[in-house]
Protein backbone atom coordinates (compact mmCIF):
# COMPACT_ATOMS: atom_id res chain seq x y z
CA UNK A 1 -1.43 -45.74 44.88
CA UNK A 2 1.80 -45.11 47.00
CA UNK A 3 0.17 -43.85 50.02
CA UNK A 4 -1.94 -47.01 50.46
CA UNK A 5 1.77 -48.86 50.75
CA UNK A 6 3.04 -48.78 54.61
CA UNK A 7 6.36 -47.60 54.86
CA UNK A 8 7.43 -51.41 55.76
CA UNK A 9 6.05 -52.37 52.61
CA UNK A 10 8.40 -49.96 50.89
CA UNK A 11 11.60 -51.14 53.25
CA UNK A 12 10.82 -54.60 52.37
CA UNK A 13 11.11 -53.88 48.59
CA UNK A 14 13.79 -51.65 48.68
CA UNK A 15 16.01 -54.27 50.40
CA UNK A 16 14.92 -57.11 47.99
CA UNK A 17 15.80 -54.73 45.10
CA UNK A 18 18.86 -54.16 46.24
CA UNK A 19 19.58 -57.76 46.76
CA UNK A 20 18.28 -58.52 43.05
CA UNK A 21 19.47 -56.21 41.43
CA UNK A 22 23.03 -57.76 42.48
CA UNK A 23 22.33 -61.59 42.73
CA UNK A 24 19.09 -62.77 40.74
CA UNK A 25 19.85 -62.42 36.74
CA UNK A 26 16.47 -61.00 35.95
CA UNK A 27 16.42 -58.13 37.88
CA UNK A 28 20.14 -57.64 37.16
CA UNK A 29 19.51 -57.56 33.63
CA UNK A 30 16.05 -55.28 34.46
CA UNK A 31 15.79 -53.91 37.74
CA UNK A 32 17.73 -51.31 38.48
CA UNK A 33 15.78 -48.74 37.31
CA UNK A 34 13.15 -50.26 39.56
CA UNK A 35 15.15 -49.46 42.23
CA UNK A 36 15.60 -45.92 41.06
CA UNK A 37 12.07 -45.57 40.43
CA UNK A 38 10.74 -46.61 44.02
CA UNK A 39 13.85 -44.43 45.60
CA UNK A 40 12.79 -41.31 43.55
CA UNK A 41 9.23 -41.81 44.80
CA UNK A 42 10.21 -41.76 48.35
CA UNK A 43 12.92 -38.19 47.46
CA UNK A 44 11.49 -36.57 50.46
CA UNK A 45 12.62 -38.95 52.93
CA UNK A 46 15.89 -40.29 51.67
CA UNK A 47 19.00 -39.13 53.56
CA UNK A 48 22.33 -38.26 52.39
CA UNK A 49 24.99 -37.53 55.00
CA UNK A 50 28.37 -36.39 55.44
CA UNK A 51 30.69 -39.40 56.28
CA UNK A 52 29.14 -41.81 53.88
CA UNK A 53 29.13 -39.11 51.48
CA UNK A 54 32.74 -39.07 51.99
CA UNK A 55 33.09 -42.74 51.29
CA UNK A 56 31.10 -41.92 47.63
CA UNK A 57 32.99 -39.24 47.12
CA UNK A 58 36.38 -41.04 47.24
CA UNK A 59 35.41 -44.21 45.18
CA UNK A 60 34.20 -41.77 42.48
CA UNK A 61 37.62 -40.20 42.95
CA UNK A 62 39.40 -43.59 42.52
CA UNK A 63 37.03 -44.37 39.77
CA UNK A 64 37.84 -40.50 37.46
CA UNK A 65 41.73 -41.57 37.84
CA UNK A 66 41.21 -44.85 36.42
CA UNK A 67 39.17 -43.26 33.31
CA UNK A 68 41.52 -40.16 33.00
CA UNK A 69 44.74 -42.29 32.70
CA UNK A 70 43.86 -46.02 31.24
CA UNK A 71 42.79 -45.42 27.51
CA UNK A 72 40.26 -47.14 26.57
CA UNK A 73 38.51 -47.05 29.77
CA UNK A 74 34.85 -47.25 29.66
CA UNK A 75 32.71 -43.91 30.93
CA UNK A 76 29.26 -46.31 31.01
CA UNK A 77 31.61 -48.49 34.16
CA UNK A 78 32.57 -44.84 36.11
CA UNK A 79 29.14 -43.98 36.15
CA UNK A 80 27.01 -47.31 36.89
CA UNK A 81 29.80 -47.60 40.07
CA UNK A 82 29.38 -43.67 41.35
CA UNK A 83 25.64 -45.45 41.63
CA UNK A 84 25.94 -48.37 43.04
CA UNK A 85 27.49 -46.77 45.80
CA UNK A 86 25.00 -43.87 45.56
CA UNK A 87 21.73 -46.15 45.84
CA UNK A 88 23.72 -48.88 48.27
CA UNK A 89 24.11 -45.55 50.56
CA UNK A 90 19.88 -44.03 50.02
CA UNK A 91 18.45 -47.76 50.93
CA UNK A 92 21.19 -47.91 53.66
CA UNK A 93 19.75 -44.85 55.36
CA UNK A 94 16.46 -45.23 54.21
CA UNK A 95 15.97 -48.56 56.06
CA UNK A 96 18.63 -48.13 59.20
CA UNK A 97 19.22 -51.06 60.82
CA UNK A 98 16.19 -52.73 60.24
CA UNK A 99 17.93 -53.95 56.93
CA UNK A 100 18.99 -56.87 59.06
CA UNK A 101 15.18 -58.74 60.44
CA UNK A 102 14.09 -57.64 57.07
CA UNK A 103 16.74 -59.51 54.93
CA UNK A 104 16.27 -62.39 57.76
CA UNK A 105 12.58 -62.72 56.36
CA UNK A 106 13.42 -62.08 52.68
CA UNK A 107 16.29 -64.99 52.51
CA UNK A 108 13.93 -67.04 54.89
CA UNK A 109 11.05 -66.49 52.11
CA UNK A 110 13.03 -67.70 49.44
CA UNK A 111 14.92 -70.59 50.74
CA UNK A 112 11.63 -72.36 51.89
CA UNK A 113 10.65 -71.57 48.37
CA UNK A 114 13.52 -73.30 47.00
CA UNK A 115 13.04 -76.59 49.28
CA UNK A 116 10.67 -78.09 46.25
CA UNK A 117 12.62 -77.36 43.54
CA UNK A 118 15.76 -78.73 45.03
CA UNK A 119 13.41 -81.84 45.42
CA UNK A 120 11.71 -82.15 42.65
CA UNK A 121 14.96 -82.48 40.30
CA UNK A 122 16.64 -84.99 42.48
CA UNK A 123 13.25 -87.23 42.68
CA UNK A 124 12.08 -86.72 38.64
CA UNK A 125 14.71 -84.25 36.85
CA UNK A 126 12.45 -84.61 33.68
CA UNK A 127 9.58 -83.09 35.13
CA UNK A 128 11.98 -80.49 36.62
CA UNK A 129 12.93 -79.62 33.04
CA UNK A 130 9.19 -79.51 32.51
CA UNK A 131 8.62 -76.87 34.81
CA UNK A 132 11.56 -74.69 34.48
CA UNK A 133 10.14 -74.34 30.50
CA UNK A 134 6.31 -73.77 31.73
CA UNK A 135 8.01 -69.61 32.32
CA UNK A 136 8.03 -67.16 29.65
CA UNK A 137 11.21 -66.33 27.89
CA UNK A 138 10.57 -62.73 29.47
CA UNK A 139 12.33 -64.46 32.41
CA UNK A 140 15.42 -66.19 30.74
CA UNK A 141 18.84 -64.43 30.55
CA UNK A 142 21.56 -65.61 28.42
CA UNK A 143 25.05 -66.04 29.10
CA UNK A 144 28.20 -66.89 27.12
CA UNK A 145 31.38 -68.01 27.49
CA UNK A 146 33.67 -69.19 25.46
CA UNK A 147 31.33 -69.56 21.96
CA UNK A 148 29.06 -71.52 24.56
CA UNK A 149 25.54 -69.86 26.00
CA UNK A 150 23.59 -71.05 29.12
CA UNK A 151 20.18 -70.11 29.55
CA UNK A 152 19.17 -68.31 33.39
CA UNK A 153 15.50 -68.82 33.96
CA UNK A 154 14.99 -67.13 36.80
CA UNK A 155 10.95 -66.33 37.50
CA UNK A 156 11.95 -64.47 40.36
CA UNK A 157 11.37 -67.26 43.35
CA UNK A 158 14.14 -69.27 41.17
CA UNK A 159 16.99 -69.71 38.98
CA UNK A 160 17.14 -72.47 36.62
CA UNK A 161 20.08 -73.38 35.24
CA UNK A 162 22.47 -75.75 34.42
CA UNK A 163 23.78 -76.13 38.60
CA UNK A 164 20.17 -76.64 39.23
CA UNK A 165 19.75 -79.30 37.02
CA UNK A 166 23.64 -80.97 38.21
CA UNK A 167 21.25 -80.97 41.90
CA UNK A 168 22.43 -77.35 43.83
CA UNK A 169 19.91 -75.40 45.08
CA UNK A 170 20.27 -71.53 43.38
CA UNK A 171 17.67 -70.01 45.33
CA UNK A 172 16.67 -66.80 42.78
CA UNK A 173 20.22 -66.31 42.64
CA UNK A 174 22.82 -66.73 39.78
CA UNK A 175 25.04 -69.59 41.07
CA UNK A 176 24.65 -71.92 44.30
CA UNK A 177 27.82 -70.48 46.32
CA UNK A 178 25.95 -66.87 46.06
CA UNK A 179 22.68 -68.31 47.68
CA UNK A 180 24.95 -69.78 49.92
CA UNK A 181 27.01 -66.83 50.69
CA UNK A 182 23.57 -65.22 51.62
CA UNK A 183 22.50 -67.98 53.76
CA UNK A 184 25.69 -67.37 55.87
CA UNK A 185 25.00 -63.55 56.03
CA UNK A 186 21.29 -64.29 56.87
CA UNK A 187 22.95 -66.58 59.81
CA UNK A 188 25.72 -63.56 61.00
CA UNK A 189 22.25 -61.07 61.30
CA UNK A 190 20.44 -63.99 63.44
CA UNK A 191 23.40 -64.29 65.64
CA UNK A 192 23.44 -60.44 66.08
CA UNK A 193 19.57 -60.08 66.17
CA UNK A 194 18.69 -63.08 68.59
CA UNK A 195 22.21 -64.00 69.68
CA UNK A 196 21.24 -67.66 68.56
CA UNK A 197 22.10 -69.86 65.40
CA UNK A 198 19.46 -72.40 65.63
CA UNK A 199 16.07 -71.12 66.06
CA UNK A 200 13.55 -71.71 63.75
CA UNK A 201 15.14 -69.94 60.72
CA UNK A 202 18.32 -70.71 61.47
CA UNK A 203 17.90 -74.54 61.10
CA UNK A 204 16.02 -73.49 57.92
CA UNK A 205 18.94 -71.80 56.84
CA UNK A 206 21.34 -74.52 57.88
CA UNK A 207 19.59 -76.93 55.54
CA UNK A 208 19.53 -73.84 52.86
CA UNK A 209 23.61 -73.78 53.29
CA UNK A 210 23.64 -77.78 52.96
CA UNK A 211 21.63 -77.69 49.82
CA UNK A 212 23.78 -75.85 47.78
CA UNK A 213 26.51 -78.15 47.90
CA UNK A 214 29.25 -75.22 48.27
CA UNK A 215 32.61 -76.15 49.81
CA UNK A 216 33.68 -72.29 50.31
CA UNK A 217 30.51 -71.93 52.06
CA UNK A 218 30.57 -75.17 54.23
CA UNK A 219 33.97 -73.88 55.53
CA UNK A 220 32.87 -70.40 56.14
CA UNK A 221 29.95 -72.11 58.07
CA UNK A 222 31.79 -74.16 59.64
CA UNK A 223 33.81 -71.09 61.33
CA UNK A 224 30.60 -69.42 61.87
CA UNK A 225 29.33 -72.31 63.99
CA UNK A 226 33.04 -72.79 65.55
CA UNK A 227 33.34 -69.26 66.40
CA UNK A 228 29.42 -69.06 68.20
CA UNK A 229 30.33 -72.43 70.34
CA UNK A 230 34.00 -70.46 71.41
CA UNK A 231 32.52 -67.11 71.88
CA UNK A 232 29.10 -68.45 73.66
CA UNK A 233 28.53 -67.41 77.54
CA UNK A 234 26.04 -70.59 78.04
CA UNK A 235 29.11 -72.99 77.02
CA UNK A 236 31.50 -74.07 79.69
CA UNK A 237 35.55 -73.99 78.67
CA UNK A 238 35.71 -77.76 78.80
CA UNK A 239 32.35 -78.52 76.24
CA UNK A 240 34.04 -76.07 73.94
CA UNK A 241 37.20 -77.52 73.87
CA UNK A 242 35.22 -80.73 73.20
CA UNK A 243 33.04 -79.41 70.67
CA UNK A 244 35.77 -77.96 68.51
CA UNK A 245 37.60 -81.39 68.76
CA UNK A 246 34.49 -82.84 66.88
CA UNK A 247 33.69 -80.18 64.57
CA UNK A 248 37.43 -80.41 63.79
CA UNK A 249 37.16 -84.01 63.82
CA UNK A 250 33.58 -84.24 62.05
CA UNK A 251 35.14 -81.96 58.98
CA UNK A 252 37.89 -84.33 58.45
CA UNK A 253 35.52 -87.26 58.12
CA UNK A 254 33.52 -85.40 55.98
CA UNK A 255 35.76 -83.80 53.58
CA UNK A 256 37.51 -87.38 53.05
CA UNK A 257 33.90 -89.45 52.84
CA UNK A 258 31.98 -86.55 50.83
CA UNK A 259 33.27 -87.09 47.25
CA UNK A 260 32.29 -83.95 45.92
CA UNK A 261 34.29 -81.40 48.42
CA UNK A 262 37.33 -83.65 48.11
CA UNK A 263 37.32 -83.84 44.14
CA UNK A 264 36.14 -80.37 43.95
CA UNK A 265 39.09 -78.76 45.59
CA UNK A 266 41.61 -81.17 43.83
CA UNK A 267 40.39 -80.50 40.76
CA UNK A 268 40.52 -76.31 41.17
CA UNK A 269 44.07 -77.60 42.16
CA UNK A 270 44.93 -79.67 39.33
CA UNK A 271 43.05 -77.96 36.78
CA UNK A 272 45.52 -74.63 37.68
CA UNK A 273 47.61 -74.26 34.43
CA UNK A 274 45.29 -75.24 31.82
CA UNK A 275 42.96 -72.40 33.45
CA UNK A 276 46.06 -70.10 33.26
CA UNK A 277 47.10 -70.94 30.15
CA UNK A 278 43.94 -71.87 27.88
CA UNK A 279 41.93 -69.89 29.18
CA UNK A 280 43.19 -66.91 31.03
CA UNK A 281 41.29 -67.56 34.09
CA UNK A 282 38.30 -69.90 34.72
CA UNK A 283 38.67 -71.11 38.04
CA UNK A 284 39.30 -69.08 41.62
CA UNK A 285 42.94 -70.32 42.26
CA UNK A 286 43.49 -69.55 38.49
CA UNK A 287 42.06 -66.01 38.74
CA UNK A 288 43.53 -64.99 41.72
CA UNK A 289 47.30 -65.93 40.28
CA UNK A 290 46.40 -63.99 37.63
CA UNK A 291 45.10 -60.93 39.22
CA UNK A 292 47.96 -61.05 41.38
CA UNK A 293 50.25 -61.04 38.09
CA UNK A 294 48.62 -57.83 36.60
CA UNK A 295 48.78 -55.90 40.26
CA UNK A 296 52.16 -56.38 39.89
CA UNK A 297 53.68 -55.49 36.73
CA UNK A 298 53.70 -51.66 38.19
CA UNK A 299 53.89 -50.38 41.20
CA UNK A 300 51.28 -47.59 40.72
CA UNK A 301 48.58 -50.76 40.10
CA UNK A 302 49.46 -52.30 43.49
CA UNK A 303 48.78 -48.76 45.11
CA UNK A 304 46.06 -47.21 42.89
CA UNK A 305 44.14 -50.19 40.85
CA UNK A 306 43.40 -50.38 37.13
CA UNK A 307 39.68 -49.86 37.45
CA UNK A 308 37.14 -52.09 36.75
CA UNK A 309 37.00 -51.91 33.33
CA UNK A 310 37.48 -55.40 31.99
CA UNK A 311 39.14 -53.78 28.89
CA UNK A 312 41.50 -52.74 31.25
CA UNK A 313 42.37 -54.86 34.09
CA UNK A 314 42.03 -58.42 32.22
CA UNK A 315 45.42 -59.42 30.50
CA UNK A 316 45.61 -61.08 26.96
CA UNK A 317 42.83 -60.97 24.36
CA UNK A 318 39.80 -62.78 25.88
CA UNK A 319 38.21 -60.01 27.43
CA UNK A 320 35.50 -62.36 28.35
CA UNK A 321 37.05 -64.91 30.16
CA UNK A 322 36.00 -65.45 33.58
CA UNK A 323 37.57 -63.97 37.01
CA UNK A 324 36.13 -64.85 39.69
CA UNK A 325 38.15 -64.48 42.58
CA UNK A 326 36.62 -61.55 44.22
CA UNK A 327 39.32 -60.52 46.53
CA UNK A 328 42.19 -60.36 44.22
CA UNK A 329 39.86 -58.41 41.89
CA UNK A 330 38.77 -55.27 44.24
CA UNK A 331 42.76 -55.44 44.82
CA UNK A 332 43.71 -55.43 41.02
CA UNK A 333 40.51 -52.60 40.16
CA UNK A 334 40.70 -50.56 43.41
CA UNK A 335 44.77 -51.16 45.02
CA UNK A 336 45.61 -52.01 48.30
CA UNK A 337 44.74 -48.65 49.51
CA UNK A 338 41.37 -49.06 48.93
CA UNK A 339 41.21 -52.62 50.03
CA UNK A 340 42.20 -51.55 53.60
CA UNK A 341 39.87 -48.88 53.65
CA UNK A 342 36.68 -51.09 52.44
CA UNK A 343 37.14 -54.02 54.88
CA UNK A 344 38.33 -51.26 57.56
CA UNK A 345 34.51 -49.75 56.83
CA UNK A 346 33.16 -53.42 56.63
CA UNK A 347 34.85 -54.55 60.22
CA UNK A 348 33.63 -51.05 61.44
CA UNK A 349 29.88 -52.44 60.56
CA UNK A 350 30.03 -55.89 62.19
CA UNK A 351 31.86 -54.02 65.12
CA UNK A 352 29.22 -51.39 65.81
CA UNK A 353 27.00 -53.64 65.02
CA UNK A 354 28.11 -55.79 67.96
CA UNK A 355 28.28 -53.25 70.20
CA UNK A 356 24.29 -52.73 69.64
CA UNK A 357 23.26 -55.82 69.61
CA UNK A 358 25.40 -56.63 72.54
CA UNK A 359 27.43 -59.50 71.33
CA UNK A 360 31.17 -59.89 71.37
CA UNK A 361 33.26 -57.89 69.33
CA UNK A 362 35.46 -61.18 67.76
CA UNK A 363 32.53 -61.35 66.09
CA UNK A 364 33.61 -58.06 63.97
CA UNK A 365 36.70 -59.89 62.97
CA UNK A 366 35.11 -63.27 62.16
CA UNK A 367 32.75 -61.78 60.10
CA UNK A 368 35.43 -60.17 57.95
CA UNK A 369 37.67 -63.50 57.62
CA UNK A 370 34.02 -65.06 56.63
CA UNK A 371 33.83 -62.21 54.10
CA UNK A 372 37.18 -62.62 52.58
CA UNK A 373 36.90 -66.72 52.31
CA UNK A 374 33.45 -66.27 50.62
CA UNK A 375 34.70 -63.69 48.43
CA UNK A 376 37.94 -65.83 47.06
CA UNK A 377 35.07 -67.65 45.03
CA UNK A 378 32.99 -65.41 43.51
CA UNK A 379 33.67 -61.10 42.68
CA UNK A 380 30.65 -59.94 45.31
CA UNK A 381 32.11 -56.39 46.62
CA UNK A 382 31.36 -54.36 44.18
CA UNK A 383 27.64 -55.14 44.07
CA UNK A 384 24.90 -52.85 45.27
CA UNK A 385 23.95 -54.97 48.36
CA UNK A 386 27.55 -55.49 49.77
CA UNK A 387 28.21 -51.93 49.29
CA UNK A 388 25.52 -51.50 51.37
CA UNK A 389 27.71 -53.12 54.33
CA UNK A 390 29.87 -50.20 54.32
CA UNK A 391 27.49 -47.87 55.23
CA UNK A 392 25.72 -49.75 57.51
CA UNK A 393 28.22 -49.18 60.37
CA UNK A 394 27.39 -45.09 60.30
CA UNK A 395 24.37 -46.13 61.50
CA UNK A 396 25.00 -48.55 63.99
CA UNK A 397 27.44 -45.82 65.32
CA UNK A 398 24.78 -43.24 65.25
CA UNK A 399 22.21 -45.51 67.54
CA UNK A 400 25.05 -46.85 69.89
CA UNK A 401 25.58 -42.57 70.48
CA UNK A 402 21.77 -41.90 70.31
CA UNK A 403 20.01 -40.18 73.19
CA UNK A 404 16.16 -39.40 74.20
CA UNK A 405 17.80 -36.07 73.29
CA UNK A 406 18.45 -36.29 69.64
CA UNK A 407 14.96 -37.17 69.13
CA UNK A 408 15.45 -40.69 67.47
CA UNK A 409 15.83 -43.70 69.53
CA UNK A 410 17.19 -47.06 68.51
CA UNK A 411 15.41 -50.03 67.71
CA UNK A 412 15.12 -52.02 70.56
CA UNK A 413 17.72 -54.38 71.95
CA UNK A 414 15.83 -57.39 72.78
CA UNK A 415 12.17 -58.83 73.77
CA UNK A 416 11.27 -55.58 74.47
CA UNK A 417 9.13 -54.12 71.77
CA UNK A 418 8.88 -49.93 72.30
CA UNK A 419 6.60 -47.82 70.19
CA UNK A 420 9.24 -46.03 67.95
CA UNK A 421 9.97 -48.22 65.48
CA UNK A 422 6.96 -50.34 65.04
CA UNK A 423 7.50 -51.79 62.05
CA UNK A 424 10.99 -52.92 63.81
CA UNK A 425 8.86 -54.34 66.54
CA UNK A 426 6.79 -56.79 64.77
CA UNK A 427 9.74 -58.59 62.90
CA UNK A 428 11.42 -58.60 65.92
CA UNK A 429 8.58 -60.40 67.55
CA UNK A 430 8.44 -62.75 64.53
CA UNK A 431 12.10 -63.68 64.60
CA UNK A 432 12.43 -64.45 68.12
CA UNK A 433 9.04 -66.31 67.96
């Protein structure tokens, strides 16, 4: 059955598979044993090499201390890591840098997908209700917190849940700030790809972003957008100092007429020591304090990490309670060793990456900031797709060094389609079309 499947089929799935399996709840609850499964099928061609075998080797490294000295320490978290970072690396390699037009087309599927939904519960929410229960329970997941559960139905295209029905557009994805994180990355690969925000799919994924009704990710947008107009060669000096006036300007108005970004961030504000104190977390500012508190009560922890054992690294007796700052949490589970070294890899991707695609470097470092102010809201880098960002830059570096003599030429570098990557061609076509 296999060899009737092109091999862009195959790219296609493994890249949404290793997007669900770390952002939609069904296929994190099912699919990554899919993912194996359609990896294992393809053994011949997957690639393992040296350097990002290095990078594998080392978290596994970090990961055996953590086990071998915190008691208690889970062997089930160790292992499903090692893979993470095992199966982030085979689709990395398997799918090169075509990963980027590819997940361009996947997040572009989905958010036009999600455009009636988000409708349809602001016009009539009761017949939204009606539809969300018209699924199987085969596609509802769960959660609890705090004695309390919340049903995920998530039939693949979407996630219903309780932000849908408050009016955020989820996308597939478990919570409206991670379908608006990926809306921003979908943006960084269009800038990179077609050196342009607001083509076709990029005013589809501006409305996407605006949808969710995230404040990180308006912000981290808004820097995105800020950061194109300053770093643009079609934009003289004088209309950029003008245009970040506005935006500056424009943001102000906005945050003090838009009741929902002002209240949102006083409230995470306000709401800082009952989170701390009732509940042990809850909230990002809340989390982050915390994390910051258990880093430091040794010095080993701020150097080495506890691991991400949540037996381990959460404090008090709620092992359940919610963290959800995800930079002070790869600091408190990895140290600040590691935390170098993993956006050191991540700037090295955006920076190679800009070197190929022939866009400014800044770009490497604005991508990062954007990375870090995303990830104060929810714990993203340790999933399976953002691990794939660290390996990404090995092979950026390898086409940006690539000859006619090593046999394997790069994709190519704009409107001019060449016949070694073919499948590379045709979304490249489609995205600048």
């Amino acid at each position: 059955m296999f060899k009737t499947i092109s091999e862009n089929h195959i790219k296609y799935l493994l890249v949404f598979l290793l997007l669900a399996i770390s952002c939609c709840p069904f296929f994190m609850a099912n699919g990554f044993y899919i993912l194996i499964a359609v990896l294992l099928l393809r053994f011949k061609k997957l690639e393992v090499r040296f350097l990002p075998s290095l990078v594998i080797v080392l978290a596994a490294a970090f990961e055996f201390y953590h086990n071998y000295n915190f008691h208690g320490y889970e062997l089930w978290v160790t292992r499903q890591i090692i893979f993470y970072f095992f199966v982030a690396m085979l689709v990395a390699y398997y799918v090169k840098l075509e990963f980027l037009p590819i997940y361009i087309n996947i997040i572009y599927f989905f958010t036009l997908i999600s455009f009636p939904f988000f409708l349809l519960v602001h016009i009539n929410g009761g017949l939204a209700h009606t539809v969300s229960e018209l699924f199987p329970k085969f596609f509802t997941r769960s959660i609890g917190f705090y004695d309390t559960n919340y049903d995920q139905i998530n039939p693949i295209v979407y996630n219903f849940d309780v932000n849908y029905f408050y009016g955020r557009n989820n996308g597939p994805f478990w919570e409206p700030t991670v379908f608006a994180t990926l809306l921003v990355i979908a943006q960084m690969f269009n800038l990179f790809t077609t050196r342009r925000l607001f083509n076709k799919k990029g005013i589809v994924f501006s409305l996407g972003i605006l949808t969710t009704l995230s404040t990180t990710c308006f912000i981290a947008y808004f820097l995105l957008i800020v950061s194109y107009c300053m770093l643009s060669e079609n934009i003289k000096p004088g209309v950029k100092i003008a245009l970040v006036f506005f935006a500056i300007a424009g943001g102000a108005v906005l945050f003090n007429k838009a009741p929902f970004l002002r209240e949102k961030i006083n409230s995470e504000i306000d709401g800082i020591d009952e989170k701390v104190d009732k509940y042990g977390g809850d909230s990002r500012l809340a989390s982050a304090i915390l994390d910051l508190k258990e880093i430091t009560q040794k010095d080993i922890y701020v150097l080495w990490g506890k691991g991400s054992s949540r037996n381990i690294r959460i404090g008090g007796i709620d092992k359940t309670v919610l963290r959800n700052c995800g930079d002070t949490a790869l600091l408190v589970e990895w140290g600040i060793f590691y935390f170098i070294f993993y956006f050191g890899l991540m700037f090295n991707t955006f920076f190679q990456l800009a070197k190929y695609f022939k866009v400014s470097w800044i770009y490497a470092i604005v991508f990062v900031v954007i990375f870090l102010f995303v990830g104060f809201s929810e714990v993203f880098f340790d999933l399976p797709f953002f691990l794939g960002f660290l390996f990404l830059g090995f092979i950026a570096y390898n086409y940006n060094h690539a000859t006619s003599r090593d046999g394997e030429l790069p994709p190519p570098l704009a409107n001019e389609p060449t016949p070694h990557f073919p499948a590379y061609d045709k979304m490249w076509l489609e995205i600048n079309n």
